[in-house]
N, C-alpha and C. Protein backbone atom coordinates (compact mmCIF):
# COMPACT_ATOMS: atom_id res chain seq x y z
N UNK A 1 -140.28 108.86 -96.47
CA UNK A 1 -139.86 107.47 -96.61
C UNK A 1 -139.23 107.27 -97.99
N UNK A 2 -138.17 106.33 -98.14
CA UNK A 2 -137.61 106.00 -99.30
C UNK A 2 -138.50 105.17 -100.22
N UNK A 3 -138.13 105.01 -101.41
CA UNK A 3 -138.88 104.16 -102.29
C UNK A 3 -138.78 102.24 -101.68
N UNK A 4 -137.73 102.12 -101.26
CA UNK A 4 -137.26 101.15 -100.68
C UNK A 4 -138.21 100.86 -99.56
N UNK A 5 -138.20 101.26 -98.52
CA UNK A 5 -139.29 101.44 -97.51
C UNK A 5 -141.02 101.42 -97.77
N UNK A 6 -141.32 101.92 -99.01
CA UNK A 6 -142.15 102.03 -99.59
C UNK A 6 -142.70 100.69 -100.10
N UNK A 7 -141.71 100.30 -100.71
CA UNK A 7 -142.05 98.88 -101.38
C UNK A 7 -142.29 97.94 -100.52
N UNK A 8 -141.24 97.70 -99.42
CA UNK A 8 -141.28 97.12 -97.97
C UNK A 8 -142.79 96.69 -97.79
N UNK A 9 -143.48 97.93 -97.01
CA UNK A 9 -144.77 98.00 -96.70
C UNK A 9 -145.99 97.61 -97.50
N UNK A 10 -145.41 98.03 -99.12
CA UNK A 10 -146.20 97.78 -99.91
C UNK A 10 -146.39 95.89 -100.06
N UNK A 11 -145.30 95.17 -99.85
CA UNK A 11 -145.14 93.87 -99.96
C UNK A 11 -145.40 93.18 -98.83
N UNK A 12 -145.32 93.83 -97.53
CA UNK A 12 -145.70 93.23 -96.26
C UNK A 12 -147.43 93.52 -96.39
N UNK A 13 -148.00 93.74 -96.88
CA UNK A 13 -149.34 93.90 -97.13
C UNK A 13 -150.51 93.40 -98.25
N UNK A 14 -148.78 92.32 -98.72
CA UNK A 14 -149.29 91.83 -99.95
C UNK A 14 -149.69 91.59 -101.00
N UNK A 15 -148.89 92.86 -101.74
CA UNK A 15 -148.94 92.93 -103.08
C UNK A 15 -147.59 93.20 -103.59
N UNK A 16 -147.56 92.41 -104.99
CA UNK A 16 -146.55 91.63 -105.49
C UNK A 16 -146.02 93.52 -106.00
N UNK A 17 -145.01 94.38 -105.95
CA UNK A 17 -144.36 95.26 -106.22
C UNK A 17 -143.13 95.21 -106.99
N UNK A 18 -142.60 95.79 -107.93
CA UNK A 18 -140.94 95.93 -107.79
C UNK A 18 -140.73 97.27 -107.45
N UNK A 19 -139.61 97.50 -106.98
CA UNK A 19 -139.09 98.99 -106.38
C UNK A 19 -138.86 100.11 -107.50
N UNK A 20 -138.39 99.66 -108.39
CA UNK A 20 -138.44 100.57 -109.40
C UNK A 20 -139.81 100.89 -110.31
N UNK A 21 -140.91 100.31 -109.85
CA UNK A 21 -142.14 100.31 -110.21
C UNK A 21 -142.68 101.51 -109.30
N UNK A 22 -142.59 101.51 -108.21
CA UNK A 22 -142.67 102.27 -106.81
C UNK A 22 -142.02 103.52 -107.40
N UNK A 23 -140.66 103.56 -107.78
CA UNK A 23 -139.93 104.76 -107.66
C UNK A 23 -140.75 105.55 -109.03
N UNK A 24 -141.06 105.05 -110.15
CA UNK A 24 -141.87 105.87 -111.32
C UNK A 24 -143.00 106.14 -110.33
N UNK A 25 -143.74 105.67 -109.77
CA UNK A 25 -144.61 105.86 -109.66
C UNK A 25 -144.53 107.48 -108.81
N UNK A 26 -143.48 107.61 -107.68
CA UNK A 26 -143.48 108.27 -107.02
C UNK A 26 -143.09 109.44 -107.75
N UNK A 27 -141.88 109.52 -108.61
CA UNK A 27 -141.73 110.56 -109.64
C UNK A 27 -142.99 111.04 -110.38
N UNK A 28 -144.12 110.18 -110.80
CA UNK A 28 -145.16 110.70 -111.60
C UNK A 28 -146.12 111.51 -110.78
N UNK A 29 -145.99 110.99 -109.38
CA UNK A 29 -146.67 111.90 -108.03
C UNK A 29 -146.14 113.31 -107.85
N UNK A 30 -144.83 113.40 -107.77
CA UNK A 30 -144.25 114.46 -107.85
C UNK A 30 -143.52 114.23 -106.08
N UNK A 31 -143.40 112.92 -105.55
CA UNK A 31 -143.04 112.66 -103.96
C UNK A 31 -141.67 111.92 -103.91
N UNK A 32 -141.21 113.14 -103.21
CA UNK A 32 -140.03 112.46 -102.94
C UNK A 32 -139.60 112.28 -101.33
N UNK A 33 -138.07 111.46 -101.54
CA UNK A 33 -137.93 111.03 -100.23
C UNK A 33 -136.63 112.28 -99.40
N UNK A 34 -136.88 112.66 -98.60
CA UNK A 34 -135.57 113.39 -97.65
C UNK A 34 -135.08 112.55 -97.29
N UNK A 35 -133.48 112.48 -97.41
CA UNK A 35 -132.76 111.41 -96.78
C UNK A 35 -132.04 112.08 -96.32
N UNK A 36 -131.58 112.25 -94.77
CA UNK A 36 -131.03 112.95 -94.01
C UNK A 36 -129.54 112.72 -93.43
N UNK A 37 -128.25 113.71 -94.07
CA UNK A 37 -126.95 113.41 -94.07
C UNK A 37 -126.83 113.15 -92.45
N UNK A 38 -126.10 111.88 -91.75
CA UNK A 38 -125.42 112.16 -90.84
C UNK A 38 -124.65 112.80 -90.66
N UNK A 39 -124.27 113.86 -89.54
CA UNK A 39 -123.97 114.85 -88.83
C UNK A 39 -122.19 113.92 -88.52
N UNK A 40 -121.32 114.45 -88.68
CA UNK A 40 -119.63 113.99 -88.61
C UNK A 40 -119.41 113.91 -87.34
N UNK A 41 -119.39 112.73 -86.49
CA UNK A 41 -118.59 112.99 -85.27
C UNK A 41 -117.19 112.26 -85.31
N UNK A 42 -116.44 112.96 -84.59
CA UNK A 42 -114.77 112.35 -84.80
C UNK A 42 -114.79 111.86 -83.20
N UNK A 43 -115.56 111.69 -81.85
CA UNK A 43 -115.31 111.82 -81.11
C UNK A 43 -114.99 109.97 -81.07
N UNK A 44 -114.79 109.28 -80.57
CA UNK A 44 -114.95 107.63 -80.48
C UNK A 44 -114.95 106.62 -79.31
N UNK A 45 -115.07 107.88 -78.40
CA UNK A 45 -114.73 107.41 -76.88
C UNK A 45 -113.44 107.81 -76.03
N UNK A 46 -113.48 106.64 -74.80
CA UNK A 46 -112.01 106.81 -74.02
C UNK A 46 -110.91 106.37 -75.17
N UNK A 47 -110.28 106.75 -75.38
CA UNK A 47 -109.03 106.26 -76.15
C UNK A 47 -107.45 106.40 -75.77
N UNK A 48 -106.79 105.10 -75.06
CA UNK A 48 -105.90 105.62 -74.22
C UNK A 48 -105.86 105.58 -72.75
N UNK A 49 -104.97 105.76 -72.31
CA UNK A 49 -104.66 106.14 -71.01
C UNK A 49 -105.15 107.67 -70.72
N UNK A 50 -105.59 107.84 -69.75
CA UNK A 50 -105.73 109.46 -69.41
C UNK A 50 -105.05 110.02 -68.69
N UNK A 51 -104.11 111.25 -68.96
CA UNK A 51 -102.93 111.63 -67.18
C UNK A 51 -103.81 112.17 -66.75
N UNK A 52 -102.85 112.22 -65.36
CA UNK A 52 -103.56 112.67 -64.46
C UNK A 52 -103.20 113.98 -64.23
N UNK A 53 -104.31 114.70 -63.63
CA UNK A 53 -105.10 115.92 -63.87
C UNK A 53 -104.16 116.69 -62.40
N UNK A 54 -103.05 117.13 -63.08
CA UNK A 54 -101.93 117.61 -61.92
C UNK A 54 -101.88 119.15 -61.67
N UNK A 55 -102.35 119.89 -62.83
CA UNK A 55 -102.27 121.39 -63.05
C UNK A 55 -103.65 121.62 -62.24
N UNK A 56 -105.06 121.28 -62.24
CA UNK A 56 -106.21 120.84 -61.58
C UNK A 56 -106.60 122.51 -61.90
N UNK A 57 -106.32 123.06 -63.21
CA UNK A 57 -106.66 123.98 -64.09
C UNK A 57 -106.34 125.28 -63.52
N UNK A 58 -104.99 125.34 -62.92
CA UNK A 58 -103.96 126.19 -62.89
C UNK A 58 -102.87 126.55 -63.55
N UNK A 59 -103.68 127.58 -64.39
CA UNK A 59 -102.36 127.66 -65.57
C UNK A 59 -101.56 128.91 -65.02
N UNK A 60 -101.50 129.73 -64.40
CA UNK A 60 -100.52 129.94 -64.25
C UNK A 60 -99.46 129.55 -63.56
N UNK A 61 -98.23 130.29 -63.54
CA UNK A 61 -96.50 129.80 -62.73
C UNK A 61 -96.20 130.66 -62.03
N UNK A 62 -95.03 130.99 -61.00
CA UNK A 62 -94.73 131.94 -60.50
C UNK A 62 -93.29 132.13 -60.60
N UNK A 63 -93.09 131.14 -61.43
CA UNK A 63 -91.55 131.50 -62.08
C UNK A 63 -91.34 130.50 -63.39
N UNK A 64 -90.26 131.51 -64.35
CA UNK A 64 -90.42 130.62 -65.46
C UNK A 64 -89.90 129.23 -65.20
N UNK A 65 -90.27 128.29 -66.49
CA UNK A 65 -89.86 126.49 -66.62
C UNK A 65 -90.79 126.03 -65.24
N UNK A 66 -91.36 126.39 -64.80
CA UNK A 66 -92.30 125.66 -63.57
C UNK A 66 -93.58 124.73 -64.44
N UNK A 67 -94.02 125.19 -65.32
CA UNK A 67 -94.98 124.68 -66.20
C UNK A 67 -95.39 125.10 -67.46
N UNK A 68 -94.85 124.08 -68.22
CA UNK A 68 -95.79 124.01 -69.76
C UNK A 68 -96.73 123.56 -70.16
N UNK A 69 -97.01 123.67 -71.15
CA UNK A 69 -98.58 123.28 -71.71
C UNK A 69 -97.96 123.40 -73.31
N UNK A 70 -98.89 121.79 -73.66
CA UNK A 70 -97.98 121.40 -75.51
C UNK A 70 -99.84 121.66 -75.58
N UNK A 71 -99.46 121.73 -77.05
CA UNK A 71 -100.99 122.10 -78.16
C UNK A 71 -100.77 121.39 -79.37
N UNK A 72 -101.70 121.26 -79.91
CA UNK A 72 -101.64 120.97 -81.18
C UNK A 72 -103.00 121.40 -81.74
N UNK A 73 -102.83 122.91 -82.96
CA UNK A 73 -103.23 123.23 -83.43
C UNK A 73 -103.11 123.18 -85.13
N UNK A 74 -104.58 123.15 -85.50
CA UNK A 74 -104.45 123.29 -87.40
C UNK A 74 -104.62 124.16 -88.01
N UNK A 75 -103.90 124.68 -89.05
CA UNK A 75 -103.73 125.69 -89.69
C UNK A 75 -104.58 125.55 -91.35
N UNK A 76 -105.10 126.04 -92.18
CA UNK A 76 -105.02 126.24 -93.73
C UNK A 76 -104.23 127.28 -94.20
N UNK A 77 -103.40 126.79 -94.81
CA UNK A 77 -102.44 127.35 -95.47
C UNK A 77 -102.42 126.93 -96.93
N UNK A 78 -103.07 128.24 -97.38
CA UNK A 78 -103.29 127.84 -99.15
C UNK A 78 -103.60 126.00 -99.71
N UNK A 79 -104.73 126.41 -98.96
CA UNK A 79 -105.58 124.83 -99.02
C UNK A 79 -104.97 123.81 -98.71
N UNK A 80 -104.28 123.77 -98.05
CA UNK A 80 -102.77 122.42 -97.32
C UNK A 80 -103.49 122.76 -95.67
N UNK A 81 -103.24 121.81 -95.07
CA UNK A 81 -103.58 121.64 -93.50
C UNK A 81 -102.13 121.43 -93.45
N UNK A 82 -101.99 122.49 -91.87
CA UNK A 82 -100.24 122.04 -91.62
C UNK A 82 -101.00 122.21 -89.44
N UNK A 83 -99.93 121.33 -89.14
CA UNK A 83 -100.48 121.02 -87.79
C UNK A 83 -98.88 121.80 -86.96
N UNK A 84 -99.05 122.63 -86.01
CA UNK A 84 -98.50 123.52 -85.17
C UNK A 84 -98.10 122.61 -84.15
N UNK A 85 -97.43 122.35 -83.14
CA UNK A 85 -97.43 122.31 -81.53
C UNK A 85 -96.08 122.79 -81.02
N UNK A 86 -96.40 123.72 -80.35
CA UNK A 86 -96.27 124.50 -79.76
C UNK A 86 -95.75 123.93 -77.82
N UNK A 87 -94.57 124.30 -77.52
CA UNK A 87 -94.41 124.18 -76.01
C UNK A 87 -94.71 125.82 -75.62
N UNK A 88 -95.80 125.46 -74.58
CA UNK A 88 -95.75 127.01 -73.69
C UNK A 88 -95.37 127.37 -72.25
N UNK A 89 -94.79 128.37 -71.97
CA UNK A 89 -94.38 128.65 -70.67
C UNK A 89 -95.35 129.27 -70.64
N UNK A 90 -96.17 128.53 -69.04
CA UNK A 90 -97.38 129.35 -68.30
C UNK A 90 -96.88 130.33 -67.57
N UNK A 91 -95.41 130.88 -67.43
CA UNK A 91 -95.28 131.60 -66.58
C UNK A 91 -95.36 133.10 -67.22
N UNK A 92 -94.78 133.42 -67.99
CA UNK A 92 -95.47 134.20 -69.23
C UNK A 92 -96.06 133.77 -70.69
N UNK A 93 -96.29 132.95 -71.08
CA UNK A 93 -97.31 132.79 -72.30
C UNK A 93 -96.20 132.56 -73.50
N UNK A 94 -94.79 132.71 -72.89
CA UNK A 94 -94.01 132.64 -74.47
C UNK A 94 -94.11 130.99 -75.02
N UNK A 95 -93.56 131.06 -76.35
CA UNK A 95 -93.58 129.50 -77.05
C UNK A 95 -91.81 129.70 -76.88
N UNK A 96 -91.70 128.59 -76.29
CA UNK A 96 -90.48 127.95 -75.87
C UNK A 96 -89.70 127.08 -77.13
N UNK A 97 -90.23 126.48 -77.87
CA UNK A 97 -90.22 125.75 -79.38
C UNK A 97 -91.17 124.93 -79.78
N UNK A 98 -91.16 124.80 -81.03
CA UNK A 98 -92.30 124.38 -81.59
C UNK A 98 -91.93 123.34 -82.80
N UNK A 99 -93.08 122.77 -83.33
CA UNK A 99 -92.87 121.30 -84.19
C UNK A 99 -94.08 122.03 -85.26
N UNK A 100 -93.52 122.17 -86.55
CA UNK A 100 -94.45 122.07 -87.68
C UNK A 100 -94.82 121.06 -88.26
N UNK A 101 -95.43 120.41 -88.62
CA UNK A 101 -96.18 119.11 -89.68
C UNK A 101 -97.34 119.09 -90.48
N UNK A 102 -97.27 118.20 -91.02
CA UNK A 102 -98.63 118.25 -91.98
C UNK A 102 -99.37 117.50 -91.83
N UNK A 103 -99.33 116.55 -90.65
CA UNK A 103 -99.78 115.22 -89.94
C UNK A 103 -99.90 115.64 -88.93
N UNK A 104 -100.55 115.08 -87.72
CA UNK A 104 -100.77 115.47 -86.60
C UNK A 104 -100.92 114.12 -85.66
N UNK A 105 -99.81 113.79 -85.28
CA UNK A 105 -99.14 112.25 -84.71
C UNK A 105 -98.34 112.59 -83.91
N UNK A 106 -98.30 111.28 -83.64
CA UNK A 106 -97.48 111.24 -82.22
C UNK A 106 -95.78 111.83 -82.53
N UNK A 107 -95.16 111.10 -83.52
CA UNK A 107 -93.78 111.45 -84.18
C UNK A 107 -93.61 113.10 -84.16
N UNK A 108 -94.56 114.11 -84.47
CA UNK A 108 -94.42 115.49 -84.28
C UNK A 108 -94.34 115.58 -82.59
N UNK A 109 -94.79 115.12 -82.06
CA UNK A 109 -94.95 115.77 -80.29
C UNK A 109 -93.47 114.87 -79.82
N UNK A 110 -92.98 114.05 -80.40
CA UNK A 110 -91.90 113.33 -79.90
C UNK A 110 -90.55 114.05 -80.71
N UNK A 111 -90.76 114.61 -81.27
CA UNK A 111 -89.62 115.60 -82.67
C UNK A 111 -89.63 116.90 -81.22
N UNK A 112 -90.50 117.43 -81.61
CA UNK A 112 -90.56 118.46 -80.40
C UNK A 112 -89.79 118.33 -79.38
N UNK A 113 -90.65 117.52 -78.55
CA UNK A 113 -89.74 117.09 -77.03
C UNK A 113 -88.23 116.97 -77.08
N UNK A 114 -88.14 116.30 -77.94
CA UNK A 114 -86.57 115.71 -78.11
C UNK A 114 -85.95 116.91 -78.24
N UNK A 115 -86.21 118.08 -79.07
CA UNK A 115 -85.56 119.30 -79.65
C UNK A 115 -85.79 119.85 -78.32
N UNK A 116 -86.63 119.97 -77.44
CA UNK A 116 -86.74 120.67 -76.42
C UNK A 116 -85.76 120.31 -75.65
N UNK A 117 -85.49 118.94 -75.25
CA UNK A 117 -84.33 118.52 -74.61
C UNK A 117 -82.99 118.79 -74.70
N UNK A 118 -82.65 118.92 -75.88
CA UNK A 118 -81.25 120.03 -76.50
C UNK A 118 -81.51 120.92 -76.05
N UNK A 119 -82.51 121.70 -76.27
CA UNK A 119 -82.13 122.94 -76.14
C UNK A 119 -82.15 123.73 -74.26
């Protein structure tokens, strides 16, 4: 328990405390408190529209341009994050073209496409 928590209880029980009275005290005990880091989640829910699930986890093709698959992967590169995506032909595995950035947004997957369309 924190010193904070400590005092809490100590005052819900009726005696007049200050917290920093609590906290010497606990230092002169030799007791301290674990305060336990939350764990990072990036997840935040549905976000978006979801497509629909058309490949139904058939990646391969039976001839090339039948189906791609975009990625977006992160790199460290001499302590810099640089973000990859990549168009792939499932019909052999080659990268068809690709978008480098240092951001990882929508504007890179739309740079891509567009270049894909030229070409």
């Amino acid at each position: 328990m924190s010193y904070h928590r400590i005092t809490l209880y100590i005052k819900q029980k009726g005696i007049i405390i200050n917290h920093e009275t609590v906290l010497r005290l606990m230092k002169v005990l030799g007791l301290k408190s674990l305060i336990r880091v939350k764990k990072y989640r990036s997840y935040k829910g549905e976000y978006g529209k979801i497509a629909p699930n058309i490949l139904q986890r058939n990646f391969k093709a039976v001839q090339p341009n039948q189906k791609w698959a975009i990625d977006i992967t992160e790199f460290n590169v001499r302590g810099k994050k640089l973000y990859l995506s990549p168009v792939i032909d499932l019909y052999n595995g080659k990268i068809i073209i690709y978008e480098l950035s240092d951001r990882p947004n929508f504007e890179q997957v739309t740079n891509m496409l567009k270049s894909l369309l030229k070409k």
